[in-house]
PDB file of N, CA and C in Angstrom:
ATOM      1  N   UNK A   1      13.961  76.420 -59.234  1.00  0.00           N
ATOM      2  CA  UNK A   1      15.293  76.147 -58.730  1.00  0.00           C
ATOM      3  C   UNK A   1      15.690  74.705 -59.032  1.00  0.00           C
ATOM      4  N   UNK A   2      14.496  73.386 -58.936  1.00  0.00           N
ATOM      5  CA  UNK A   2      14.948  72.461 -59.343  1.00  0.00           C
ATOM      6  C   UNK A   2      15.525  72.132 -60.756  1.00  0.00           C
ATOM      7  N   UNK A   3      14.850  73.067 -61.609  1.00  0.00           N
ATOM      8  CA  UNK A   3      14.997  72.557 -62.978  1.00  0.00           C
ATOM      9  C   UNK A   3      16.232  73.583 -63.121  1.00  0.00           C
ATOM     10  N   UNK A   4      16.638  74.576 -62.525  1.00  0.00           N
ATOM     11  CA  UNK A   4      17.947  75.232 -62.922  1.00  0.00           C
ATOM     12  C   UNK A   4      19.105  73.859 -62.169  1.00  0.00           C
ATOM     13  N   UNK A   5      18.889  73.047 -61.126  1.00  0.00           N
ATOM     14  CA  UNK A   5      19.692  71.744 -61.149  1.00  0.00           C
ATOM     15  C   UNK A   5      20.122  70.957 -62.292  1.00  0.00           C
ATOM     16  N   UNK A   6      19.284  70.537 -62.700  1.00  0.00           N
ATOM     17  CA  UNK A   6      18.739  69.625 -63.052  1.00  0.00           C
ATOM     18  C   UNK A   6      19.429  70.005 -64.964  1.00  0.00           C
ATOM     19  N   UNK A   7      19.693  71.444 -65.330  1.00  0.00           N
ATOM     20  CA  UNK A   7      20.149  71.623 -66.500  1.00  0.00           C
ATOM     21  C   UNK A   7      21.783  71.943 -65.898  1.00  0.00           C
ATOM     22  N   UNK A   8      21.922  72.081 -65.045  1.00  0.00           N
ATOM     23  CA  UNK A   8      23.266  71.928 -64.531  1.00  0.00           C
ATOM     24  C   UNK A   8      23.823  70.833 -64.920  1.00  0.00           C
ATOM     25  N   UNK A   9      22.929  70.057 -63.754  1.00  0.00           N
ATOM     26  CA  UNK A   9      23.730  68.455 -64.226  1.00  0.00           C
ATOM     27  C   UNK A   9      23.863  67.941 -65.916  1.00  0.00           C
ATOM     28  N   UNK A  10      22.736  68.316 -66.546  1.00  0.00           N
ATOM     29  CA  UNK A  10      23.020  68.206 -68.465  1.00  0.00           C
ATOM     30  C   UNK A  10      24.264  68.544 -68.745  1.00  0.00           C
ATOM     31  N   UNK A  11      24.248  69.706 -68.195  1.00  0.00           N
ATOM     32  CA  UNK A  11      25.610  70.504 -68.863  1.00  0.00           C
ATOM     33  C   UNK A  11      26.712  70.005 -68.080  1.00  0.00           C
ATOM     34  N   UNK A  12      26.858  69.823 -67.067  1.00  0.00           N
ATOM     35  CA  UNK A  12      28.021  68.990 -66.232  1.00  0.00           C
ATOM     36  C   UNK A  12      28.492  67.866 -67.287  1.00  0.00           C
ATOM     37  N   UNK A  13      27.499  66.837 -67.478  1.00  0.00           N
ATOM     38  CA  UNK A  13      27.426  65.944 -68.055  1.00  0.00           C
ATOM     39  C   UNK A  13      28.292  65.757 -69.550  1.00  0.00           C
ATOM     40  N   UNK A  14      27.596  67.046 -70.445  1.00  0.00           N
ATOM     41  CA  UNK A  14      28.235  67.517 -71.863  1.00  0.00           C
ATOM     42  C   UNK A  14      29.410  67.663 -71.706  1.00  0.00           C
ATOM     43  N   UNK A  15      29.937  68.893 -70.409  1.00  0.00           N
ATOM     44  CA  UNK A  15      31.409  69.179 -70.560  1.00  0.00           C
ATOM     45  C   UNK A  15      31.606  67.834 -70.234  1.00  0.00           C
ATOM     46  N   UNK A  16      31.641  67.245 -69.253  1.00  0.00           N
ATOM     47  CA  UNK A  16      32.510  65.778 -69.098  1.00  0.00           C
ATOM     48  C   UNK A  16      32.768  64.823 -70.154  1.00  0.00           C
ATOM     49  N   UNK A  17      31.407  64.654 -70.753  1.00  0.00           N
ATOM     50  CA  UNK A  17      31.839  63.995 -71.812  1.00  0.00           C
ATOM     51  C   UNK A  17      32.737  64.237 -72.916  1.00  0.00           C
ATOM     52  N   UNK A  18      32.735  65.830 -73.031  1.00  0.00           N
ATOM     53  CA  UNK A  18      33.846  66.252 -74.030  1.00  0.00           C
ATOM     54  C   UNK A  18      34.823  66.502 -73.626  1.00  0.00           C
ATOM     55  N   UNK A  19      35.452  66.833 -72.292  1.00  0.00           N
ATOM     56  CA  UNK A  19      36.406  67.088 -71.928  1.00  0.00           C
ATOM     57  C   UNK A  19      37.205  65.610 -71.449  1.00  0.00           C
ATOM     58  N   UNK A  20      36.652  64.110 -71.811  1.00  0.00           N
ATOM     59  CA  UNK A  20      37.111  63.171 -71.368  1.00  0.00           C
ATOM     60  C   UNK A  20      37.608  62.723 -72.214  1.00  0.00           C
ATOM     61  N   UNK A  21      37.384  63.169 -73.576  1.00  0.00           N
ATOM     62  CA  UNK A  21      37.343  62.545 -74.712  1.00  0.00           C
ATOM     63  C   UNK A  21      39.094  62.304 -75.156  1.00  0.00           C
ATOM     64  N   UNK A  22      39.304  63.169 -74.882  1.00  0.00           N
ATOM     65  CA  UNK A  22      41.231  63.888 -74.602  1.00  0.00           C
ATOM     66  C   UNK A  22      41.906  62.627 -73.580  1.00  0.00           C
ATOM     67  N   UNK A  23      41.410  62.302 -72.834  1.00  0.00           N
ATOM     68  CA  UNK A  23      42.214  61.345 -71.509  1.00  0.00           C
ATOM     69  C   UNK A  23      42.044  59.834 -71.940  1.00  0.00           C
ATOM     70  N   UNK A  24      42.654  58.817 -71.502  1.00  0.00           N
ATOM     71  CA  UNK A  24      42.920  57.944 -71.253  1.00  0.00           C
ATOM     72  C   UNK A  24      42.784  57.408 -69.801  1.00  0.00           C
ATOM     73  N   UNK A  25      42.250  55.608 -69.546  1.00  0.00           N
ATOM     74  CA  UNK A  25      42.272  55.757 -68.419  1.00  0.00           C
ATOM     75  C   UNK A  25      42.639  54.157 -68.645  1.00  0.00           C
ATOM     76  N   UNK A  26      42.301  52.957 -67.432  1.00  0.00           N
ATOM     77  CA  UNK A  26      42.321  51.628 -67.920  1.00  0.00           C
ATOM     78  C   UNK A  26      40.825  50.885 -67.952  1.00  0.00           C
ATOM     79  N   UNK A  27      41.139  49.653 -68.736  1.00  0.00           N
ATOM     80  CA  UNK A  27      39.591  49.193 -69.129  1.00  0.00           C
ATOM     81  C   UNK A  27      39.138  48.740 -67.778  1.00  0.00           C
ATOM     82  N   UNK A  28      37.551  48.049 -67.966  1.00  0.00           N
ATOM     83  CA  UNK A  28      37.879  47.724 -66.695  1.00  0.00           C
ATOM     84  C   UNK A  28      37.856  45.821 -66.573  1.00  0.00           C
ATOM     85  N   UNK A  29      38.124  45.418 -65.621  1.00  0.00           N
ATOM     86  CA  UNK A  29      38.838  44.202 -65.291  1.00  0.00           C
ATOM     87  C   UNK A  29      37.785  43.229 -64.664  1.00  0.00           C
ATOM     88  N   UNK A  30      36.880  43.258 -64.463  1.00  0.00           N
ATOM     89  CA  UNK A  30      35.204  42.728 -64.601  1.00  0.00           C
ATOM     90  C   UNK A  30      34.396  43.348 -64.798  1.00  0.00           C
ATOM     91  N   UNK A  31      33.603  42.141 -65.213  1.00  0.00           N
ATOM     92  CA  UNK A  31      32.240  42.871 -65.522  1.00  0.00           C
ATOM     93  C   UNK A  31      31.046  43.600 -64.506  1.00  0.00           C
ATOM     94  N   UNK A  32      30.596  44.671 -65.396  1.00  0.00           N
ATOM     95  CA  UNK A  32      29.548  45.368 -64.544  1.00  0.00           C
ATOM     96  C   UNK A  32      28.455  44.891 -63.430  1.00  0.00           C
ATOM     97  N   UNK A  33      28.096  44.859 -62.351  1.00  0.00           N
ATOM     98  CA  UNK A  33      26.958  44.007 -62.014  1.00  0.00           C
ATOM     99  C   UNK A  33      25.785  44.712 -62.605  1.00  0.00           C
ATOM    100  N   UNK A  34      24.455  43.557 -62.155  1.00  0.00           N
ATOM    101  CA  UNK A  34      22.649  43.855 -63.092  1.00  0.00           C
ATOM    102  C   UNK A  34      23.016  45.006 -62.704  1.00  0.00           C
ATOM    103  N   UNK A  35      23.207  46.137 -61.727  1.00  0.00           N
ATOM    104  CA  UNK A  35      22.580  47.079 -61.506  1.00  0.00           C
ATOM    105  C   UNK A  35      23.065  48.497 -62.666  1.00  0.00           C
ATOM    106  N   UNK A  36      23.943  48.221 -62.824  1.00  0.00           N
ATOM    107  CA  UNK A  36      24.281  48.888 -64.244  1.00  0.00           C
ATOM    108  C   UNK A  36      24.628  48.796 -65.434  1.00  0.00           C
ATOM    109  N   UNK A  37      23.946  49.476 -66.251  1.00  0.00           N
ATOM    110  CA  UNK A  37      23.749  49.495 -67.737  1.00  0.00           C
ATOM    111  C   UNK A  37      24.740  50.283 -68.341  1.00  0.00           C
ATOM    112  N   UNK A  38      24.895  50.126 -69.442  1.00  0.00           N
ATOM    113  CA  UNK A  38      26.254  50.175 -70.543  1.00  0.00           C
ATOM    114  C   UNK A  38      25.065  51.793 -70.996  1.00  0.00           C
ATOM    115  N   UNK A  39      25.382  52.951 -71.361  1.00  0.00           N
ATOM    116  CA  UNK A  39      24.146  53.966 -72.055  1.00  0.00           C
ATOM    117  C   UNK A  39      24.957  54.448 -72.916  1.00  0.00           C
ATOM    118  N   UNK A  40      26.385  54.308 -72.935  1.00  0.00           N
ATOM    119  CA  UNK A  40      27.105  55.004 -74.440  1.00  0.00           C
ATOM    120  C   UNK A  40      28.420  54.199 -74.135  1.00  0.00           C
ATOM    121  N   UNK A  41      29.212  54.316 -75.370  1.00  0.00           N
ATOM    122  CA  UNK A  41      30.580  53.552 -75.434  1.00  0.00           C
ATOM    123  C   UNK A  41      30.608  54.047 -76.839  1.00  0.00           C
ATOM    124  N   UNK A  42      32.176  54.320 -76.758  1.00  0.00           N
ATOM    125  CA  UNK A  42      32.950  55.206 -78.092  1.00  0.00           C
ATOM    126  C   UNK A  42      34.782  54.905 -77.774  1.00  0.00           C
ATOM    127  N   UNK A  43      35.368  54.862 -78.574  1.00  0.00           N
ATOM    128  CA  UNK A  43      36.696  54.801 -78.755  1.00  0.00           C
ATOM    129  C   UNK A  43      37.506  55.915 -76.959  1.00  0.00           C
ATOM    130  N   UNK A  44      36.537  56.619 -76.781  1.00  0.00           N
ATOM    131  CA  UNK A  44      36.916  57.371 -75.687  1.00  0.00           C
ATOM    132  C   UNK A  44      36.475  57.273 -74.273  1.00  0.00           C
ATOM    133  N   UNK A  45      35.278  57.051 -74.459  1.00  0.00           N
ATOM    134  CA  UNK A  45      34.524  56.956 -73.141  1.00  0.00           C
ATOM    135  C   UNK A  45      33.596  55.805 -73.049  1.00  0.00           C
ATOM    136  N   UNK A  46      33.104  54.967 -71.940  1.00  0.00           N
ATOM    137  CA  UNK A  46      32.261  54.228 -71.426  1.00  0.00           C
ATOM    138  C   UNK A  46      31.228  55.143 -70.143  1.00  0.00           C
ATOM    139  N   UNK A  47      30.050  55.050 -70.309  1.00  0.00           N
ATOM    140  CA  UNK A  47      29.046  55.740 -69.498  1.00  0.00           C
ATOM    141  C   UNK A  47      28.224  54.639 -69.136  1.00  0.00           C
ATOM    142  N   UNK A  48      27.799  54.543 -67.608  1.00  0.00           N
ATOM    143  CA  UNK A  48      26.934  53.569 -67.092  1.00  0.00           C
ATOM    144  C   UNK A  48      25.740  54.727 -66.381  1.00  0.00           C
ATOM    145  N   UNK A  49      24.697  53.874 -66.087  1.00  0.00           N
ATOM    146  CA  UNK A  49      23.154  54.414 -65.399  1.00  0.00           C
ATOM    147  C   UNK A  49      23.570  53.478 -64.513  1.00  0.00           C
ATOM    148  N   UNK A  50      23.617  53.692 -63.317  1.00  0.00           N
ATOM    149  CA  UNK A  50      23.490  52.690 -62.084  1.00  0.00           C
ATOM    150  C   UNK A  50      22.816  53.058 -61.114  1.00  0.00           C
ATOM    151  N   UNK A  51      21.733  52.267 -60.923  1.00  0.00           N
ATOM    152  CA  UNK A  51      20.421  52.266 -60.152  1.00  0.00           C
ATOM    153  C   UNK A  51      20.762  51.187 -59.516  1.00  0.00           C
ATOM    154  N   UNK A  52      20.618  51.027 -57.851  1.00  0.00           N
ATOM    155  CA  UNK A  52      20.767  50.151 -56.298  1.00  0.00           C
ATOM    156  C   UNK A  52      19.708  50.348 -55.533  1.00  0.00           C
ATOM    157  N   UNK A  53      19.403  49.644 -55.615  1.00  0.00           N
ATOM    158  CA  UNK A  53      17.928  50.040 -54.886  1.00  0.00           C
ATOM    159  C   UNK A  53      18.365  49.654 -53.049  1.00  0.00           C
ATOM    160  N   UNK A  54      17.668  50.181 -52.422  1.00  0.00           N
ATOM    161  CA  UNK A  54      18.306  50.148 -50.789  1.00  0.00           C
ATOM    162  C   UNK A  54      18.301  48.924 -50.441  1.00  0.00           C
ATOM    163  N   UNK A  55      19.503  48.255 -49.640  1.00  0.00           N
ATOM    164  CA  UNK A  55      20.087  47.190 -49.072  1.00  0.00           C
ATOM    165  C   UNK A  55      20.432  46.583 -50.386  1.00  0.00           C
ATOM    166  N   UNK A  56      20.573  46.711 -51.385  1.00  0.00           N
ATOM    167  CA  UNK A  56      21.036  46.047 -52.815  1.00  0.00           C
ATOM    168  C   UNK A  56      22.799  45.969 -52.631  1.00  0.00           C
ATOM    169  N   UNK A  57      23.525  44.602 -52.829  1.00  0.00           N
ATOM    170  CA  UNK A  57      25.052  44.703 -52.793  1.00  0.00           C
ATOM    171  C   UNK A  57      25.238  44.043 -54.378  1.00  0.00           C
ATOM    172  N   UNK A  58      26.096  44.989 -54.622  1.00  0.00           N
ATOM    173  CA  UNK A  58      27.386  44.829 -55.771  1.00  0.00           C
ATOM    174  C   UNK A  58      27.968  43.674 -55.721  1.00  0.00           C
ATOM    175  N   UNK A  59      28.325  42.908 -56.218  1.00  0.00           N
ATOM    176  CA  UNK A  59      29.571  41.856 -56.412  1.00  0.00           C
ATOM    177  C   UNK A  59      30.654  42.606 -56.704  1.00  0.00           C
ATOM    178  N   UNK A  60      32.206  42.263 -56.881  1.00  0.00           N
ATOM    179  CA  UNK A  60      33.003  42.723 -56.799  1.00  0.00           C
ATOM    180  C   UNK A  60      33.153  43.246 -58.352  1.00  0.00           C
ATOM    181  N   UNK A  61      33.762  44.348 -58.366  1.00  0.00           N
ATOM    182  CA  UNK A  61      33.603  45.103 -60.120  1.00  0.00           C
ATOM    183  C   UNK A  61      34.736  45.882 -60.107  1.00  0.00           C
ATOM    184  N   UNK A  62      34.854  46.449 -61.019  1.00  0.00           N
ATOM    185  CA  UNK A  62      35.847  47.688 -61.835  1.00  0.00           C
ATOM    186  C   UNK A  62      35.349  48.613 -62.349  1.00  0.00           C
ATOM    187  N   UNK A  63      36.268  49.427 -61.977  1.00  0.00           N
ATOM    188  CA  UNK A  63      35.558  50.898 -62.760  1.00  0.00           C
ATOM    189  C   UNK A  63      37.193  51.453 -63.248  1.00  0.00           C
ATOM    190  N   UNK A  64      37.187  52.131 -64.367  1.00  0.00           N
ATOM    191  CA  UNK A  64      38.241  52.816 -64.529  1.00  0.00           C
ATOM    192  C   UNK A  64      37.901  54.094 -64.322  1.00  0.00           C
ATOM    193  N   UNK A  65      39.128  54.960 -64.131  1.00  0.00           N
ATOM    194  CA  UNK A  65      38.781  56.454 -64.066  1.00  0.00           C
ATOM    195  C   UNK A  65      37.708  57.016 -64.243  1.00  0.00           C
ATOM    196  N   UNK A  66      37.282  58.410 -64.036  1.00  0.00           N
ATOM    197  CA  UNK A  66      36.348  58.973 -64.307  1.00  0.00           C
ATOM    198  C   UNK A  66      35.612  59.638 -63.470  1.00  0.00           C
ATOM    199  N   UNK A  67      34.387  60.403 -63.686  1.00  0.00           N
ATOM    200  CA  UNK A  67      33.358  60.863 -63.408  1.00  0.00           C
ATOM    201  C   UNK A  67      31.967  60.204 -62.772  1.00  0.00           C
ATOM    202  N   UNK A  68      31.690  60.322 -61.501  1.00  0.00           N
ATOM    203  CA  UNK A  68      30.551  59.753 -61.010  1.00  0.00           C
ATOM    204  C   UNK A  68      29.389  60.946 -60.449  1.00  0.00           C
ATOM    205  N   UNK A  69      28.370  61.072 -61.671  1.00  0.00           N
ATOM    206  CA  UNK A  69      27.374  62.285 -60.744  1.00  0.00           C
ATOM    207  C   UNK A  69      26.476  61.807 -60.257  1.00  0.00           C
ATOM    208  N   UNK A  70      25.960  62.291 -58.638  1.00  0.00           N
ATOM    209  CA  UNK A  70      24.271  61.657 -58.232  1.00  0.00           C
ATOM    210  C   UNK A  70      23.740  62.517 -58.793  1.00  0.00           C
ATOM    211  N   UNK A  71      22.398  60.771 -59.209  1.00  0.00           N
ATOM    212  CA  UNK A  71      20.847  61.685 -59.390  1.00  0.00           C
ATOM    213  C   UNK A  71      19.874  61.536 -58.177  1.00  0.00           C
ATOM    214  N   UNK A  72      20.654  61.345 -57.244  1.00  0.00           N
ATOM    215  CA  UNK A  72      19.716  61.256 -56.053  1.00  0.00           C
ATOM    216  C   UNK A  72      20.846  61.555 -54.748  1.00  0.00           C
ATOM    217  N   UNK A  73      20.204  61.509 -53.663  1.00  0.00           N
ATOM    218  CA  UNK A  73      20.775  61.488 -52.612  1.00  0.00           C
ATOM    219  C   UNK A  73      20.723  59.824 -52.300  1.00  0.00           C
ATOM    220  N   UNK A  74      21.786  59.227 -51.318  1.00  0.00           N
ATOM    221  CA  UNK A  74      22.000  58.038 -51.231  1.00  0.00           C
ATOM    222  C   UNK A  74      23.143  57.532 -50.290  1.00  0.00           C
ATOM    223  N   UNK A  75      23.222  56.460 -49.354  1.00  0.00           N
ATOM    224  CA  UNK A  75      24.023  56.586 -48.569  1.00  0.00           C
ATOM    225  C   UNK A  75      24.806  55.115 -49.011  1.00  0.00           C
ATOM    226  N   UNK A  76      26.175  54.785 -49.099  1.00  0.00           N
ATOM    227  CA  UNK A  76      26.408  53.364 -49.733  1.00  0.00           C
ATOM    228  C   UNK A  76      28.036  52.974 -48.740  1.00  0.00           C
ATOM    229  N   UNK A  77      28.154  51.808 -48.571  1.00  0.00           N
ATOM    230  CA  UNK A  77      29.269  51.423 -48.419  1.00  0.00           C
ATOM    231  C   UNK A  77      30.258  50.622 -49.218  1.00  0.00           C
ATOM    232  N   UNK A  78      31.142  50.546 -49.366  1.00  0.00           N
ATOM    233  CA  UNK A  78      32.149  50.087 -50.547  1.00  0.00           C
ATOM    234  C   UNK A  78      33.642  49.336 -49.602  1.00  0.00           C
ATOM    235  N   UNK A  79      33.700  47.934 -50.286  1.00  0.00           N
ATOM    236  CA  UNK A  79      34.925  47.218 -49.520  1.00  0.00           C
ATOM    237  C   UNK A  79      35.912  46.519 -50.650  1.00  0.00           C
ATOM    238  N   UNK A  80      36.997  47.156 -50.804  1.00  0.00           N
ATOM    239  CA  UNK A  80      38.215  46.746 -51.568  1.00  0.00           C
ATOM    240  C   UNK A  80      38.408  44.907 -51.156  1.00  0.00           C
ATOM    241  N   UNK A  81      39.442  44.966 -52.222  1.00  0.00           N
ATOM    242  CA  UNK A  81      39.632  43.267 -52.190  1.00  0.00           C
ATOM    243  C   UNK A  81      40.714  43.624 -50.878  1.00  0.00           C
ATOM    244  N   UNK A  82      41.103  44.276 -50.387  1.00  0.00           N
ATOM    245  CA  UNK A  82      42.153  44.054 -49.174  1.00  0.00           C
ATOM    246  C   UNK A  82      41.606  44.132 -47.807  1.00  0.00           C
ATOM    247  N   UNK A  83      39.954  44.517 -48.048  1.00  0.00           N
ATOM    248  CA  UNK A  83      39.567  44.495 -47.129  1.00  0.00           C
ATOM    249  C   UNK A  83      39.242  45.808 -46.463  1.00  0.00           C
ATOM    250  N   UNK A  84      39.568  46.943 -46.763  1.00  0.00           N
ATOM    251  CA  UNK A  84      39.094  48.298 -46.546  1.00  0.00           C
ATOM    252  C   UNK A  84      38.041  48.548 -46.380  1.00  0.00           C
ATOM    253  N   UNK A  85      36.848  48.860 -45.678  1.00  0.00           N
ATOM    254  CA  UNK A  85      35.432  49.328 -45.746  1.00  0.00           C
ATOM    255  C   UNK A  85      35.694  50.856 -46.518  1.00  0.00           C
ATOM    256  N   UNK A  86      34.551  51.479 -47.072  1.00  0.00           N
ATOM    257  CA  UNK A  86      34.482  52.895 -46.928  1.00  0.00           C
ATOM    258  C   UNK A  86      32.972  53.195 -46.557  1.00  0.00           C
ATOM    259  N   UNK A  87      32.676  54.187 -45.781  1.00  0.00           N
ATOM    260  CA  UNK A  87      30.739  54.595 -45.855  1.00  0.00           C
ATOM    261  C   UNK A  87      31.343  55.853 -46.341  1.00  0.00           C
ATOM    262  N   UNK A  88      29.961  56.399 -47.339  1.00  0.00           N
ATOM    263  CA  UNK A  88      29.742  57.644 -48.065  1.00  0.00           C
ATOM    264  C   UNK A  88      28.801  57.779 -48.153  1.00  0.00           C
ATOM    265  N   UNK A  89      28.286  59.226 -48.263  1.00  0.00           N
ATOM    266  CA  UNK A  89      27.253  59.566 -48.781  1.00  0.00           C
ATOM    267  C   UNK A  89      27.016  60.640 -50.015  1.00  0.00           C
ATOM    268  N   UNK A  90      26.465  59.965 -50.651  1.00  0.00           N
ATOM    269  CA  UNK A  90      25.844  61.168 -51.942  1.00  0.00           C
ATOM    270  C   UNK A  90      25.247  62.557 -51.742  1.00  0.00           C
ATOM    271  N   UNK A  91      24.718  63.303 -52.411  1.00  0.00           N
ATOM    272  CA  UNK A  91      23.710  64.180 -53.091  1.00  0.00           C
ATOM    273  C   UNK A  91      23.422  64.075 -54.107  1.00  0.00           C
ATOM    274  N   UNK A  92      21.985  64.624 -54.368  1.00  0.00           N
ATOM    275  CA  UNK A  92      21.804  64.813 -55.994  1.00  0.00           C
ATOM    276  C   UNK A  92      22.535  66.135 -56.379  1.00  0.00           C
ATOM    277  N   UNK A  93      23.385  66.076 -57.559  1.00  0.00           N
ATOM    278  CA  UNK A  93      24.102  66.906 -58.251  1.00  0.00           C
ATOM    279  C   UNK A  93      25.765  66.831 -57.828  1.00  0.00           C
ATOM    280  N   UNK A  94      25.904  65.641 -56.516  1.00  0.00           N
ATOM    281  CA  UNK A  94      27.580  65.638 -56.335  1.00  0.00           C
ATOM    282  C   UNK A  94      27.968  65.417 -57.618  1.00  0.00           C
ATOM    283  N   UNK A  95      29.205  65.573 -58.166  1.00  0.00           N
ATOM    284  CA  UNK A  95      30.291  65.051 -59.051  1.00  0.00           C
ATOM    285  C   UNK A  95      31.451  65.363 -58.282  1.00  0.00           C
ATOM    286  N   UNK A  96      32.279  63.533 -58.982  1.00  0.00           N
ATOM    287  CA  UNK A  96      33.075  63.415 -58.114  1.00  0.00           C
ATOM    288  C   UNK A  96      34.200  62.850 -58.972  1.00  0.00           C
ATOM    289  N   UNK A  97      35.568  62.573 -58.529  1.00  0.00           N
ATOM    290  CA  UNK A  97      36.243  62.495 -59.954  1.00  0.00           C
ATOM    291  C   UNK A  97      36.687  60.832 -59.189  1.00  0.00           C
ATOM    292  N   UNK A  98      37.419  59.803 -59.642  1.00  0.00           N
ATOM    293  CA  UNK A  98      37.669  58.343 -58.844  1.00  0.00           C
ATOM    294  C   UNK A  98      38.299  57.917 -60.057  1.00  0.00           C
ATOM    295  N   UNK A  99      39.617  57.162 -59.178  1.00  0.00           N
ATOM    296  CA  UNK A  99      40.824  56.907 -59.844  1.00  0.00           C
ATOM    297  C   UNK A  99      40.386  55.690 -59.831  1.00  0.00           C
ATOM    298  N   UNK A 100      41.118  54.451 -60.694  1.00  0.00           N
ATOM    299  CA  UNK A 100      39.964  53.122 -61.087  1.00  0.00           C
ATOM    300  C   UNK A 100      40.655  52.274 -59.463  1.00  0.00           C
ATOM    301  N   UNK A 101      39.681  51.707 -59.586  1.00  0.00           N
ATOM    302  CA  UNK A 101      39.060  51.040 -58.470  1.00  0.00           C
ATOM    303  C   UNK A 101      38.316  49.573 -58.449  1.00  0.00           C
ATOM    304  N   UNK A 102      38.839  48.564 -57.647  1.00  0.00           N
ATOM    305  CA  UNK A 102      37.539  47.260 -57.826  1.00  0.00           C
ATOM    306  C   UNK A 102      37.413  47.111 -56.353  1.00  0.00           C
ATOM    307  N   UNK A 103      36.287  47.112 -55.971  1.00  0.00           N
ATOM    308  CA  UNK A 103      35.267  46.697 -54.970  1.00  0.00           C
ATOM    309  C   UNK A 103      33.894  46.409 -54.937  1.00  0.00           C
ATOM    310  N   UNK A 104      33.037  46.034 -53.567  1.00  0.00           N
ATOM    311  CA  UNK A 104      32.552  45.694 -53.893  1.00  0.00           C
ATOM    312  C   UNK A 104      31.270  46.584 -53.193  1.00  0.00           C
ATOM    313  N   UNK A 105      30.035  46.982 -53.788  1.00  0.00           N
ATOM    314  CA  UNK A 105      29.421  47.976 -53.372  1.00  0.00           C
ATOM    315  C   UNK A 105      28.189  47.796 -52.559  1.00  0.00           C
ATOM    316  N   UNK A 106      27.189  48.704 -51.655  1.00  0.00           N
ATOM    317  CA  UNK A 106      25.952  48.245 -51.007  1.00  0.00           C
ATOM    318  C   UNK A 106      25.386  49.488 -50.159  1.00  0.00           C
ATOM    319  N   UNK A 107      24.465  49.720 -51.074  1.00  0.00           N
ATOM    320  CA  UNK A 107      23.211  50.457 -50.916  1.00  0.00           C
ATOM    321  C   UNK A 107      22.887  50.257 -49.661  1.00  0.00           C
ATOM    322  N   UNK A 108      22.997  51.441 -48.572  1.00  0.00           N
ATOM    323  CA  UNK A 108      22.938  51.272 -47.353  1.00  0.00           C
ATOM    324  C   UNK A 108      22.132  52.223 -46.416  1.00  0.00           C
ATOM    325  N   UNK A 109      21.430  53.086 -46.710  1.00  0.00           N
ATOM    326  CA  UNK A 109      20.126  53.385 -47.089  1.00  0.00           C
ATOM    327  C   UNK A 109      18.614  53.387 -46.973  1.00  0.00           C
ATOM    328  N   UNK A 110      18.190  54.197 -47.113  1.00  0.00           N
ATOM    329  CA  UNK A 110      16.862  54.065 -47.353  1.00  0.00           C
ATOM    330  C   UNK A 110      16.218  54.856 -48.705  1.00  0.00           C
ATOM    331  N   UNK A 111      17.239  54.987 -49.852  1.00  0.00           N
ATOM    332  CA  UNK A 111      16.794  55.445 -50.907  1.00  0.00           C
ATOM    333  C   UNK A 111      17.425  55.045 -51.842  1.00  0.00           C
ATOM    334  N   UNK A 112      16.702  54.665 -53.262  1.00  0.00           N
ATOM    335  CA  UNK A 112      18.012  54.357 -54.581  1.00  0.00           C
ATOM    336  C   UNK A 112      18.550  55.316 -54.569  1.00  0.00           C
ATOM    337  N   UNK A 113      19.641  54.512 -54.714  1.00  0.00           N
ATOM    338  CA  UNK A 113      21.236  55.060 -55.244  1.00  0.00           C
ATOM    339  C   UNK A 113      21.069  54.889 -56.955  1.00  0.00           C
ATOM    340  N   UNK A 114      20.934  56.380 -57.620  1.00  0.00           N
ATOM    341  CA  UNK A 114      20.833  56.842 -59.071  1.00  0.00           C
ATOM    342  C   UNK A 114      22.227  57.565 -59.519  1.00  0.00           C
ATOM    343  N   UNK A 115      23.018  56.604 -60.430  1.00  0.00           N
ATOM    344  CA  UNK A 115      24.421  57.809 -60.604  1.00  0.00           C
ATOM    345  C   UNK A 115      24.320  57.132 -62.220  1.00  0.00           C
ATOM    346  N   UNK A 116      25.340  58.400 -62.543  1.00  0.00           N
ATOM    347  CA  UNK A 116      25.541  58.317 -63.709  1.00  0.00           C
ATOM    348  C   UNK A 116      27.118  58.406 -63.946  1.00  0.00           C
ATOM    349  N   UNK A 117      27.854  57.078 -64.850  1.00  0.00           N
ATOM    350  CA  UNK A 117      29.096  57.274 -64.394  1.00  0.00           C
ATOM    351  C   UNK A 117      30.112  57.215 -65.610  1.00  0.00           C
ATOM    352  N   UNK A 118      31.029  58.223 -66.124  1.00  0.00           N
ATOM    353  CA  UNK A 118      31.669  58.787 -67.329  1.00  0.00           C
ATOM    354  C   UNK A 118      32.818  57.733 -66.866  1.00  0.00           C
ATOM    355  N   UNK A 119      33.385  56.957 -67.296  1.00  0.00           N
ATOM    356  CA  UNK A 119      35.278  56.251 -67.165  1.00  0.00           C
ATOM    357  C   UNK A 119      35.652  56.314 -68.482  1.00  0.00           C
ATOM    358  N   UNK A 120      36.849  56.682 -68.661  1.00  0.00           N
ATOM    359  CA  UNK A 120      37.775  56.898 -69.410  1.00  0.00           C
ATOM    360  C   UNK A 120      38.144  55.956 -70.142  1.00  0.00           C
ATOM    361  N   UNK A 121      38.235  55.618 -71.261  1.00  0.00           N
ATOM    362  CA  UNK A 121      39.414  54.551 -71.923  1.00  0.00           C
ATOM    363  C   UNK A 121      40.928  54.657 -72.302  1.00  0.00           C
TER     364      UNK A 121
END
C-alpha cells in the first residue's frame, strides 16, 4: 500500500509538471532560503526540494504559483509581511495548489517538513 503511494505521488508529480507547462505565473521576488534547493528550472517551470527540519524558521521568501506536495507529514506556521499568522498541517501525499505568496515560514513540529514544490513562470 505504501509503494502504491508513493507511485501516486510520481505520477501526481509528471501530470503537474506537464500540465504546468501551459500556465504562467510570477517570478519570484526573493531569494529561496538554505532550506531549499533549485531540482529543475525550464522556460516553464521552477521545482524546489524543501527540507525544515523541526523548529527550523524561513526568512522571508516568495513563491509564485503552483503546486506544493508532502513527502512527509509535518506541522508549520507561516506569517505574511502584514502580519497574518497561519498554522497548518501537512500529510504525506497532500497536494495543494497556492497563489504566490511571501512570508515567512517555521517548522513547528516534531518532524521534517519534506515538500516538493512545482511554481509556474
Amino acid at each position: 500500500m505504501r509503494m502504491r503511494r508513493k507511485w501516486m505521488i510520481v505520477v501526481l508529480l509528471a501530470l503537474a509538471v506537464a500540465a504546468l507547462r501551459i500556465a504562467r505565473a510570477q517570478p519570484q521576488s526573493l531569494p529561496p532560503p538554505e532550506t531549499q534547493k533549485l531540482i529543475l528550472e525550464n522556460q516553464f517551470v521552477r521545482v524546489f526540494e524543501i527540507r525544515v527540519p523541526p523548529g527550523v524558521a524561513e526568512a522571508m521568501h516568495s513563491h509564485g504559483r503552483g503546486l506544493t506536495i508532502a513527502l512527509s507529514d509535518y506541522d508549520n506556521e507561516t506569517k505574511t509581511p502584514d502580519g497574518r499568522v497561519n498554522h497548518g498541517h501537512s500529510k504525506f501525499g497532500d497536494v495543494r495548489w497556492a497563489e504566490p505568496v511571501t512570508h515567512e515560514a517555521r517548522n513547528v513540529g516534531s518532524t521534517e517538513q519534506r515538500v516538493i514544490r512545482i511554481e509556474l513562470k
